[in-house]
N, C-alpha and C. Protein backbone atom coordinates (compact mmCIF):
# COMPACT_ATOMS: atom_id res chain seq x y z
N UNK A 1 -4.07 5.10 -8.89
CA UNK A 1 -3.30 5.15 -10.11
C UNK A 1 -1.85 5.48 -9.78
N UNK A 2 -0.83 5.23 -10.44
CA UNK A 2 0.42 5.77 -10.35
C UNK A 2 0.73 7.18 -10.67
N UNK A 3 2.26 7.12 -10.47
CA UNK A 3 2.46 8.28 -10.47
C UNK A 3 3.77 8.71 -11.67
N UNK A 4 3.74 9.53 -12.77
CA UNK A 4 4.78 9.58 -13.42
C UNK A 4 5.90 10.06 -12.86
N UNK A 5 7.18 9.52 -12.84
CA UNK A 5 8.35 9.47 -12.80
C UNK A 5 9.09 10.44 -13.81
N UNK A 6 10.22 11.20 -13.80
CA UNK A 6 11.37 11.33 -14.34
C UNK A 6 12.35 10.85 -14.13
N UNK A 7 12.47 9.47 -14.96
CA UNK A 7 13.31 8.42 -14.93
C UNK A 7 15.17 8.79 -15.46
N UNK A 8 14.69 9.77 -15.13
CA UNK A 8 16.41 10.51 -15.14
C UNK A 8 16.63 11.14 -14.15
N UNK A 9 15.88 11.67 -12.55
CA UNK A 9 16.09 11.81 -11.49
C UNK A 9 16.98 11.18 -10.80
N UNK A 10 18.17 11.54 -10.55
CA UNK A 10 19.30 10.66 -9.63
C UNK A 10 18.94 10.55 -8.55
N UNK A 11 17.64 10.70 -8.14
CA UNK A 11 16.86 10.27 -6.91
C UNK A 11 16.23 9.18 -7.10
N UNK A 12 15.95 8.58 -8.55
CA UNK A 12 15.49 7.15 -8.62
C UNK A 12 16.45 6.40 -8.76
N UNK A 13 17.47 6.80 -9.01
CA UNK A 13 18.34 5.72 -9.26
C UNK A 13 19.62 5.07 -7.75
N UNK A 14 18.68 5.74 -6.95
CA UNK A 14 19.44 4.86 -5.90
C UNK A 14 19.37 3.03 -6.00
N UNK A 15 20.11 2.40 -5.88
CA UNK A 15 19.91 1.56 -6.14
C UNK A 15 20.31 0.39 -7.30
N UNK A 16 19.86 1.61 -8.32
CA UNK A 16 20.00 1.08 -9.53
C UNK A 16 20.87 1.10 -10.80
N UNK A 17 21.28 0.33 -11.63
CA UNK A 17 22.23 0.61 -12.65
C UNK A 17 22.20 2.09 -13.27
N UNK A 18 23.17 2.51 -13.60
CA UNK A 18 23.33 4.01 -14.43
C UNK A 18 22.44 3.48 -15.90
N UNK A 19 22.73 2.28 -16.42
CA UNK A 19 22.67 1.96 -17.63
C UNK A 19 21.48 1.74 -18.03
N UNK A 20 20.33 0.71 -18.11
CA UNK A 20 19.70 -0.95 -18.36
C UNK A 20 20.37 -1.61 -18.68
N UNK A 21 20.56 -2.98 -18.58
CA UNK A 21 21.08 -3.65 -19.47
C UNK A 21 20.53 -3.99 -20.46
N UNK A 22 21.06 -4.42 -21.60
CA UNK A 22 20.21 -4.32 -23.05
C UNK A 22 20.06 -6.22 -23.45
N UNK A 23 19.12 -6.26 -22.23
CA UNK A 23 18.83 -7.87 -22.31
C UNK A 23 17.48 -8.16 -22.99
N UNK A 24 17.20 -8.83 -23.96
CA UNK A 24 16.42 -9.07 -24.52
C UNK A 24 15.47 -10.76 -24.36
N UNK A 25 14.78 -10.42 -23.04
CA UNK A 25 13.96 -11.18 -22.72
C UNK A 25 13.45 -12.73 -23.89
N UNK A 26 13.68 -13.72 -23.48
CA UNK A 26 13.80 -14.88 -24.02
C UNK A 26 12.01 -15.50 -23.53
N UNK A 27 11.88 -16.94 -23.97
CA UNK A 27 10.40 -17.25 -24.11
C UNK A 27 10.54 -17.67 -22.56
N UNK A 28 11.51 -18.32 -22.23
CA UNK A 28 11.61 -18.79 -20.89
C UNK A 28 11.82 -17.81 -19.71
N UNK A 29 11.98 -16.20 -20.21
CA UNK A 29 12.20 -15.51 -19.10
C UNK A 29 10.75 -15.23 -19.21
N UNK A 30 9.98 -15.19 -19.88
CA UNK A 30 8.65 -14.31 -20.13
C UNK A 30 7.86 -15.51 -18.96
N UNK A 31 7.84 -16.90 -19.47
CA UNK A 31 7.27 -17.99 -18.59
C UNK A 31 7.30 -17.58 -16.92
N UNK A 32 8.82 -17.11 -16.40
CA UNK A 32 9.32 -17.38 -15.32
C UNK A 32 9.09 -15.78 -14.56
N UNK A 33 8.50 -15.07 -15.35
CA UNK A 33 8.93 -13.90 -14.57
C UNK A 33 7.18 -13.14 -14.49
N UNK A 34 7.20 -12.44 -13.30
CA UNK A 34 6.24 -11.90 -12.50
C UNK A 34 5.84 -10.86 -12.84
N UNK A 35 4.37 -10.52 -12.71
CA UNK A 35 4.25 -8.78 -13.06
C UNK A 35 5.13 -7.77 -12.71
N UNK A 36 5.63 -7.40 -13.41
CA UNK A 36 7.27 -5.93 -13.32
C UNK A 36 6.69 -5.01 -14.04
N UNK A 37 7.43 -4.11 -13.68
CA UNK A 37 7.80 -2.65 -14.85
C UNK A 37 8.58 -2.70 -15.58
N UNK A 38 9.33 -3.61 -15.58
CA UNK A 38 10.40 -3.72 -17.12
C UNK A 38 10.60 -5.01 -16.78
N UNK A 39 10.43 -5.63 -18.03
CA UNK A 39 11.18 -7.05 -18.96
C UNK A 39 12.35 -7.17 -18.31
N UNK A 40 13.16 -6.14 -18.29
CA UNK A 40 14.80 -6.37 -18.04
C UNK A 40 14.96 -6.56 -16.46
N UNK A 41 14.21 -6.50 -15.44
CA UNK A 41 14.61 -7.16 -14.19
C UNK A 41 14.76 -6.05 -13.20
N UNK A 42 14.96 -4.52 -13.98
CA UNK A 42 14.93 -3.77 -13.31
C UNK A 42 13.82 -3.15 -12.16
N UNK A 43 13.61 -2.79 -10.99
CA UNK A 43 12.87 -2.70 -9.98
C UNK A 43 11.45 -1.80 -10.65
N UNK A 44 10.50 -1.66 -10.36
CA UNK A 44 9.45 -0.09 -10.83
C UNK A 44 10.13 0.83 -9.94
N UNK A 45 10.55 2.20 -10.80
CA UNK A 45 10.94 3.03 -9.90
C UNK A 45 10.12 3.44 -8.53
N UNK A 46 8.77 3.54 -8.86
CA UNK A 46 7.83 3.75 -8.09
C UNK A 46 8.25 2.98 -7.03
N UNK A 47 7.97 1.90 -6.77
CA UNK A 47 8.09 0.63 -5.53
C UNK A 47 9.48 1.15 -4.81
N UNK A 48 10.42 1.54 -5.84
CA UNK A 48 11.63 1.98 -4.96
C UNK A 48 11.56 3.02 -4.02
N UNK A 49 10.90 3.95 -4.65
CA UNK A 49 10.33 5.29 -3.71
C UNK A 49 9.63 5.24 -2.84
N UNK A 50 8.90 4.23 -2.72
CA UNK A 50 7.77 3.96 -1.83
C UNK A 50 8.75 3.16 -0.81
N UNK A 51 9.28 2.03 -1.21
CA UNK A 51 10.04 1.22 -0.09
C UNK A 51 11.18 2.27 0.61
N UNK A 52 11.79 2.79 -0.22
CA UNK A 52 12.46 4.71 0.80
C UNK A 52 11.92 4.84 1.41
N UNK A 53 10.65 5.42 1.33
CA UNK A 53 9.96 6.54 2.06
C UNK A 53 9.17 5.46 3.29
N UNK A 54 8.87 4.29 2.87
CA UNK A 54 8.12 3.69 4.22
C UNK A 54 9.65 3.51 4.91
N UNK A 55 10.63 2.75 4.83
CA UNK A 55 11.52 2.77 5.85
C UNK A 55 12.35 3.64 6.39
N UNK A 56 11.96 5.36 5.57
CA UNK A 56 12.34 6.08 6.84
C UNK A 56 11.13 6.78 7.73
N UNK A 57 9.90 6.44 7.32
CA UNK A 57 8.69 6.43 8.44
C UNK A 57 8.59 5.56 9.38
N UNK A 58 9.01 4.07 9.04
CA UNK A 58 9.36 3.12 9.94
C UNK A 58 10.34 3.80 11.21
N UNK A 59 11.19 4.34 10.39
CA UNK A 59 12.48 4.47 11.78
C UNK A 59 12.16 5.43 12.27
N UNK A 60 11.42 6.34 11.71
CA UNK A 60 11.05 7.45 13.02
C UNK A 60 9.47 6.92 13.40
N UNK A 61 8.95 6.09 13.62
CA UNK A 61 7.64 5.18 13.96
C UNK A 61 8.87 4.88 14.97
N UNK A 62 9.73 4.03 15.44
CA UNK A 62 10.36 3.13 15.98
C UNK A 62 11.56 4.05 17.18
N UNK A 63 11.78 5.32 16.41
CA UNK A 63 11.68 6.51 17.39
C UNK A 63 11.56 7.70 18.27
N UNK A 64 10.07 7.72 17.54
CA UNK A 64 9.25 8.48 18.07
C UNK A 64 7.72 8.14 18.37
N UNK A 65 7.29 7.62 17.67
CA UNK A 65 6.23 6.74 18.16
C UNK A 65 4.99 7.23 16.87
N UNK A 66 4.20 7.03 17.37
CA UNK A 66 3.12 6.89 15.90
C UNK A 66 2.06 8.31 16.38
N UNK A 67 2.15 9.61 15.55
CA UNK A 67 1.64 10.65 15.76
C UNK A 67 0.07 10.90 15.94
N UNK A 68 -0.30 9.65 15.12
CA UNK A 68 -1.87 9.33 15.46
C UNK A 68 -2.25 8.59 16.67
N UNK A 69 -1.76 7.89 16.89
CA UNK A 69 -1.46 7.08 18.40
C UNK A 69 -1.30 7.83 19.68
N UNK A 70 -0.64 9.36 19.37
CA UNK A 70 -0.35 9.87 20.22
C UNK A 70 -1.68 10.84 20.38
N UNK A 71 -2.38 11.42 19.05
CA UNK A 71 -3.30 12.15 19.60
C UNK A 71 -4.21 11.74 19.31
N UNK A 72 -4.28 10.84 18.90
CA UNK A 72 -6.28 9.75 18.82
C UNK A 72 -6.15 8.61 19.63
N UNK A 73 -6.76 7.50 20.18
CA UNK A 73 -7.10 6.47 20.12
C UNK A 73 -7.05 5.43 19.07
N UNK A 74 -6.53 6.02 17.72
CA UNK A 74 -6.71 4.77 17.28
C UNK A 74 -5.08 3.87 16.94
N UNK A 75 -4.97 2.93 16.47
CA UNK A 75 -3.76 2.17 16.59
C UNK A 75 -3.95 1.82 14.92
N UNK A 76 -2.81 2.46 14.19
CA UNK A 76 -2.77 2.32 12.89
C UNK A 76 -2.46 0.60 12.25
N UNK A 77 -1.77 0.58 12.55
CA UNK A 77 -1.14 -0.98 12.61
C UNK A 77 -2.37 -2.14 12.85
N UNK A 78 -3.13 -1.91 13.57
CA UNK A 78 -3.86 -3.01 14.51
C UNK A 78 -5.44 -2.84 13.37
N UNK A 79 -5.35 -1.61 12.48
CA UNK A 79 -6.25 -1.31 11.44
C UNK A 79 -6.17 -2.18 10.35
N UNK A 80 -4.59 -1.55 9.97
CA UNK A 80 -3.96 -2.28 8.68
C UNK A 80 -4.29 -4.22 8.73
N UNK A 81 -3.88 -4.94 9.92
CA UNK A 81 -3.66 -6.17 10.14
C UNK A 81 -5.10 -6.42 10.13
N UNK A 82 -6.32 -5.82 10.40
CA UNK A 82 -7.52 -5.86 10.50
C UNK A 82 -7.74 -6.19 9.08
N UNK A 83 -7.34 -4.91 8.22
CA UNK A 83 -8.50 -5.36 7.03
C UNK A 83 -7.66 -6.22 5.98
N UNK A 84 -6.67 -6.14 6.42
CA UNK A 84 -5.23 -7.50 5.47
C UNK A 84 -5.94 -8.35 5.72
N UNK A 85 -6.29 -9.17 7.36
CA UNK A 85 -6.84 -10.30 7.59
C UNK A 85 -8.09 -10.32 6.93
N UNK A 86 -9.17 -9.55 6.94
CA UNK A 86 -10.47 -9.51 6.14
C UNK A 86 -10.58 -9.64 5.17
N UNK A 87 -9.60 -9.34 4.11
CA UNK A 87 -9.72 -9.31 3.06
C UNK A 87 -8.75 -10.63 2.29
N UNK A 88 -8.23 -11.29 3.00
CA UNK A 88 -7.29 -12.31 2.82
C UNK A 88 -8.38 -13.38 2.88
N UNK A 89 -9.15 -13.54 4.05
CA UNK A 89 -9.80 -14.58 4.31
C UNK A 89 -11.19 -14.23 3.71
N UNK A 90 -11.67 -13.17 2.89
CA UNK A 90 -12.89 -13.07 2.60
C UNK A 90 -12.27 -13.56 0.92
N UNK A 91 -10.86 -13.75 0.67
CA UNK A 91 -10.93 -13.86 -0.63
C UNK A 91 -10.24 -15.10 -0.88
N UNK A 92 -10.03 -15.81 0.65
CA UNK A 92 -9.07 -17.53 0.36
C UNK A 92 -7.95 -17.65 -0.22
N UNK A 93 -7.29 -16.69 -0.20
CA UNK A 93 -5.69 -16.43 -0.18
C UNK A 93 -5.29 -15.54 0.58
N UNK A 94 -3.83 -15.81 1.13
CA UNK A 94 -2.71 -14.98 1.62
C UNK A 94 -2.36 -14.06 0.74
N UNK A 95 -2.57 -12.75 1.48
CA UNK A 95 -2.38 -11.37 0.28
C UNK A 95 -0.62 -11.20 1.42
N UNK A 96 0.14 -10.39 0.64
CA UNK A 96 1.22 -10.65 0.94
C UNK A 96 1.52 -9.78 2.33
N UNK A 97 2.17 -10.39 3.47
CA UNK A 97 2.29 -9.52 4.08
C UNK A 97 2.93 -7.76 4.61
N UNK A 98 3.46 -7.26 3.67
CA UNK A 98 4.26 -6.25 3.50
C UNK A 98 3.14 -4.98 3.44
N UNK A 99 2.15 -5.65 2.32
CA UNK A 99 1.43 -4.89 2.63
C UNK A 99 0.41 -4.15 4.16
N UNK A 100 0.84 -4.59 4.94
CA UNK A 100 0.30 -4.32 6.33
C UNK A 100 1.05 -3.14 6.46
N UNK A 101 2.55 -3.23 6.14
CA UNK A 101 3.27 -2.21 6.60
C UNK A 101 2.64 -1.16 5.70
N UNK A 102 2.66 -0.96 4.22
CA UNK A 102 2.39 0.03 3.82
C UNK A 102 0.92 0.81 4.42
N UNK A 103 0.19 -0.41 4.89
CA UNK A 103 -1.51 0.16 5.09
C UNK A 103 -1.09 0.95 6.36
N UNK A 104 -0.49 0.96 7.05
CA UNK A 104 -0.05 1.26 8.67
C UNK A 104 0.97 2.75 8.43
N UNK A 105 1.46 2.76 7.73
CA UNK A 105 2.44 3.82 7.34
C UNK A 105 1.45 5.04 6.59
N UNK A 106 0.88 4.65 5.33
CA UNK A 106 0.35 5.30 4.72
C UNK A 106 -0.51 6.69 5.51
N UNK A 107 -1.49 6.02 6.39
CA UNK A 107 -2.42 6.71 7.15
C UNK A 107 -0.94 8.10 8.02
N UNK A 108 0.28 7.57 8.22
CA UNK A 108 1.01 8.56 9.31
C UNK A 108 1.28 9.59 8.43
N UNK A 109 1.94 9.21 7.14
CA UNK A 109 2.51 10.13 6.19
C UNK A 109 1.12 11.36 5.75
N UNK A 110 -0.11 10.74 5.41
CA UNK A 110 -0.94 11.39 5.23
C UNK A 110 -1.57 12.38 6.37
N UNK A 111 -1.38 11.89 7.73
CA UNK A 111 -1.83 12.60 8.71
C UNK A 111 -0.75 13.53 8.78
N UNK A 112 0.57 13.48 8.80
CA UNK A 112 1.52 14.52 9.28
C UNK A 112 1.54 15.50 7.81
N UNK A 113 0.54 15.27 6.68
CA UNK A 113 0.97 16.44 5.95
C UNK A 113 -0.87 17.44 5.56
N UNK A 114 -2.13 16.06 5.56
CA UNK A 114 -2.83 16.85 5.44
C UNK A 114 -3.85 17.43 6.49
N UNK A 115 -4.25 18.58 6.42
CA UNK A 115 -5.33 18.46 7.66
C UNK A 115 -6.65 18.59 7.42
N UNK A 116 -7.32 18.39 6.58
CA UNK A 116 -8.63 17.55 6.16
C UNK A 116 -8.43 15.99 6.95
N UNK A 117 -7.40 15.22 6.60
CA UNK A 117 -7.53 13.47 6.74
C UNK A 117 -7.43 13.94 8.60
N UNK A 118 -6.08 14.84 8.87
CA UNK A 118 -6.19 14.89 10.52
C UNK A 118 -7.92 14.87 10.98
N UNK A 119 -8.38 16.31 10.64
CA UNK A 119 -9.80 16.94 10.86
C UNK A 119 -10.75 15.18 10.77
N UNK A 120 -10.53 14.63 9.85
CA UNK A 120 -11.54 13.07 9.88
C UNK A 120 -11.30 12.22 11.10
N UNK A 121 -9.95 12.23 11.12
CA UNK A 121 -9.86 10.73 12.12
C UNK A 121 -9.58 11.49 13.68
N UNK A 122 -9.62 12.86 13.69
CA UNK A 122 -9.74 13.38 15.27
C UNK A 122 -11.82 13.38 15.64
N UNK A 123 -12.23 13.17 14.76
CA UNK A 123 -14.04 12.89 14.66
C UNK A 123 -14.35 12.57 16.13
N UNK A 124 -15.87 12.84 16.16
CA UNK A 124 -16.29 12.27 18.09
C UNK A 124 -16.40 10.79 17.56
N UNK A 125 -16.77 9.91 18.68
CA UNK A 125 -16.96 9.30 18.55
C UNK A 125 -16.36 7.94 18.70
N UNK A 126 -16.83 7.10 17.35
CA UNK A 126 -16.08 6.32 16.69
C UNK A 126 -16.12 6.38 14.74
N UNK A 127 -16.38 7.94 14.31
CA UNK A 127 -16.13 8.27 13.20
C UNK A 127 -14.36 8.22 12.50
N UNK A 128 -13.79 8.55 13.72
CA UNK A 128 -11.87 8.50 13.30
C UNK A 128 -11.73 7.09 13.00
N UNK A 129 -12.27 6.32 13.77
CA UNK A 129 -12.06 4.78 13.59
C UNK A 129 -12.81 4.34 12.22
N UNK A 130 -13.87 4.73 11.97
CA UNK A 130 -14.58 4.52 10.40
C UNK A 130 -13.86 4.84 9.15
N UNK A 131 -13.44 6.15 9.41
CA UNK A 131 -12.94 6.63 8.50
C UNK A 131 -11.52 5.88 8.26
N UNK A 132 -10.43 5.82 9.48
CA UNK A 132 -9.51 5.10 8.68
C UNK A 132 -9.92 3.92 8.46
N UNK A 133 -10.41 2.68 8.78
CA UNK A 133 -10.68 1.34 8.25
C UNK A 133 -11.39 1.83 7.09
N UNK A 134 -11.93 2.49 6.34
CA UNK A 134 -12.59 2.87 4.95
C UNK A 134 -11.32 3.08 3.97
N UNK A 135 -10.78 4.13 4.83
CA UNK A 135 -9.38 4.49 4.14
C UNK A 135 -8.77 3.22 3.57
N UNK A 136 -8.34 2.13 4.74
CA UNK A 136 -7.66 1.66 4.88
C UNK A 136 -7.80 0.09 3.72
N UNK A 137 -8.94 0.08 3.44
CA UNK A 137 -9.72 -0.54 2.65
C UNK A 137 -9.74 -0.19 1.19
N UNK A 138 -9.59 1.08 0.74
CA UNK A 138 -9.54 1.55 -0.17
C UNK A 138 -8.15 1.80 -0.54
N UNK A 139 -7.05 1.81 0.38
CA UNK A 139 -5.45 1.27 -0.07
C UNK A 139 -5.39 0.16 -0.48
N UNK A 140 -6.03 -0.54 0.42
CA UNK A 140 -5.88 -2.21 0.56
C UNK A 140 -6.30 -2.54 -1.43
N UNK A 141 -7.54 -2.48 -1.60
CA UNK A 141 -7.89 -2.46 -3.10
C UNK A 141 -7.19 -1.88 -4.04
N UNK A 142 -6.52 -0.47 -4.23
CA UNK A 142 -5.46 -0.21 -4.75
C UNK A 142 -4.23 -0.99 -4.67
N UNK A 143 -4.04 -1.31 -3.94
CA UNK A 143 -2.49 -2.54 -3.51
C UNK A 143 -3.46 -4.05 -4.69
N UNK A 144 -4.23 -4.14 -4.55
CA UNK A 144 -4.65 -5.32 -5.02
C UNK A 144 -4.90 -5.18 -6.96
N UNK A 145 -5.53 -3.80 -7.22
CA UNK A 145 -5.61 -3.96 -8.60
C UNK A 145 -4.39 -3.18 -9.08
N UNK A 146 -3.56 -2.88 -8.43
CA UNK A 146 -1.81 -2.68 -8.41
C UNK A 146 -1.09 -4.07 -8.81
N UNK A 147 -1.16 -4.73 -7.55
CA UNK A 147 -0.51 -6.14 -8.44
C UNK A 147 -0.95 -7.64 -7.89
N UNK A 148 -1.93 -7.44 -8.10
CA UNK A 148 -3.15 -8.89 -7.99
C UNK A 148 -4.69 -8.22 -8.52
N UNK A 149 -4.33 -7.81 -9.93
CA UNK A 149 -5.53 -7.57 -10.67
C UNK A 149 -6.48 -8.72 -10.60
N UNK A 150 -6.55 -10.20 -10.89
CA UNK A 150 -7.44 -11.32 -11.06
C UNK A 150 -8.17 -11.06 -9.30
N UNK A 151 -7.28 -11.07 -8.22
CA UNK A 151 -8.08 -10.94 -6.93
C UNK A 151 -9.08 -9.43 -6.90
N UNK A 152 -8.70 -8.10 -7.28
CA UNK A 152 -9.19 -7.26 -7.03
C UNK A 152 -10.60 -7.75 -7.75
N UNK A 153 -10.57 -8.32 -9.12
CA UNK A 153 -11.87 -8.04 -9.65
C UNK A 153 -12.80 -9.01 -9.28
N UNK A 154 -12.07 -9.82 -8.08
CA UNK A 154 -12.89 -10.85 -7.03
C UNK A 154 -13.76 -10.23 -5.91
N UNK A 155 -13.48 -8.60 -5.43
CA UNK A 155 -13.83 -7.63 -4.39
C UNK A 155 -15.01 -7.29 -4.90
N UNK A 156 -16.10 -7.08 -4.08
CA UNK A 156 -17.24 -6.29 -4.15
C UNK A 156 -16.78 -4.51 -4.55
N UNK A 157 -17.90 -4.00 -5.55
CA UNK A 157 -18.11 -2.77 -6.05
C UNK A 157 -17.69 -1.75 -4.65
N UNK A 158 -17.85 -1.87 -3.68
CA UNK A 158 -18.32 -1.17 -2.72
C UNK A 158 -16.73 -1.22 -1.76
N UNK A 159 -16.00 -2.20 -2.16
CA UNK A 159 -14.72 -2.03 -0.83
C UNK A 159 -14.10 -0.81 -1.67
N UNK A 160 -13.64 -1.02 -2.59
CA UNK A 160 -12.44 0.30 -3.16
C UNK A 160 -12.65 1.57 -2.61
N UNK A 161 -14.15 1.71 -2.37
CA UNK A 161 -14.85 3.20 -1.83
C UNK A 161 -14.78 3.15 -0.39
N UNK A 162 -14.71 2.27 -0.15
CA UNK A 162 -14.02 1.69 1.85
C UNK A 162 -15.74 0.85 2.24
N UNK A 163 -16.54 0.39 1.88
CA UNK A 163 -17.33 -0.07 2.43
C UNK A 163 -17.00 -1.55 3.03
N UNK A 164 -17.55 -2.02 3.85
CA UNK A 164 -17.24 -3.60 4.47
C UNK A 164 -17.37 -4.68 4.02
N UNK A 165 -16.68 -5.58 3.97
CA UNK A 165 -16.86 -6.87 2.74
C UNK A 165 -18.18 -7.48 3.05
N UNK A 166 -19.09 -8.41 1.94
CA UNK A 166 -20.44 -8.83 3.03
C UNK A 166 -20.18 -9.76 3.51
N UNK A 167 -20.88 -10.25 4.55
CA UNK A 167 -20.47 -11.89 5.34
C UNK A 167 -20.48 -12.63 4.31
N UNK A 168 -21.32 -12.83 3.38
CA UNK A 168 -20.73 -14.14 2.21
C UNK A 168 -19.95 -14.12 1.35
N UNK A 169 -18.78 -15.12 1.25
CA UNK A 169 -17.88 -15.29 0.89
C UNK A 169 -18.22 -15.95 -0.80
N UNK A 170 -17.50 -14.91 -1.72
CA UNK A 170 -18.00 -15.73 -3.34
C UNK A 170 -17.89 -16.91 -3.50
């Protein structure tokens, strides 16, 4: 689910007009225009915060290296591209690629703040590896009934909760 905003935070408004503009959406903009948070063209604040915050995890990913990488075995990235591809080809479309980045990021931000998710994916085994591809699966479905509702309600009951898609394809 999202998250409420105080859309008067001068922390959302990087970016963005002081104002709205007071444009009043026509039949042909309604035709032409894509699931948004506002009619008027303006960004979802949310997405803005999120695209912040992944590209300054990116740049310290890029120099310092990936904190799970460093003390597990597993390779966050090589997860994310895992279940993007699975779930792309279990559903016969290209889901967009950006989302890889967020699936790959998500897991660092969460490891460097909670230590329950650390305590999971340091597991014997190959439980760290379960757990994030479950995780990672259950972003993935959020990203999808976020903004490709018609595909999400194409997913089996069982991925949102992180379970594995079945070999047959609907």
């Amino acid at each position: 689910m999202g998250h409420i905003f105080d859309l008067e935070s001068p922390a959302l408004h990087v970016g963005m007009p002081r104002t709205r503009p007071r444009h009043r959406p026509s039949v042909s903009d309604e035709r032409r225009s894509t699931v948004q948070h506002s009619e008027c063209g303006i960004p979802d604040p949310e997405s803005i915060v999120r695209q912040k915050y992944q590209a300054q995890y990116l740049r310290r990913l890029r120099k310092h290296g990936s904190t799970i990488e460093k003390e597990t075995l597993l390779i966050p990235i090589a997860v994310a591209n895992g279940v993007w591809r699975e779930a792309s080809t279990w559903l016969g479309e290209m889901l967009p690629r950006e989302w890889i980045v967020d699936l790959a990021v998500r897991p660092e931000v969460i490891y460097a703040h909670n230590p329950q998710f650390r305590k999971l994916l340091r597991g014997r085994g190959n439980s760290g590896r379960d757990w994030l591809w479950a995780f990672a699966r259950h972003w993935l479905s959020g990203l999808l009934f976020e903004h490709r509702p018609s595909l999400a309600a194409r997913m089996p009951a069982g991925y949102q909760s992180g379970h594995p898609l079945p070999s047959a394809v609907p």
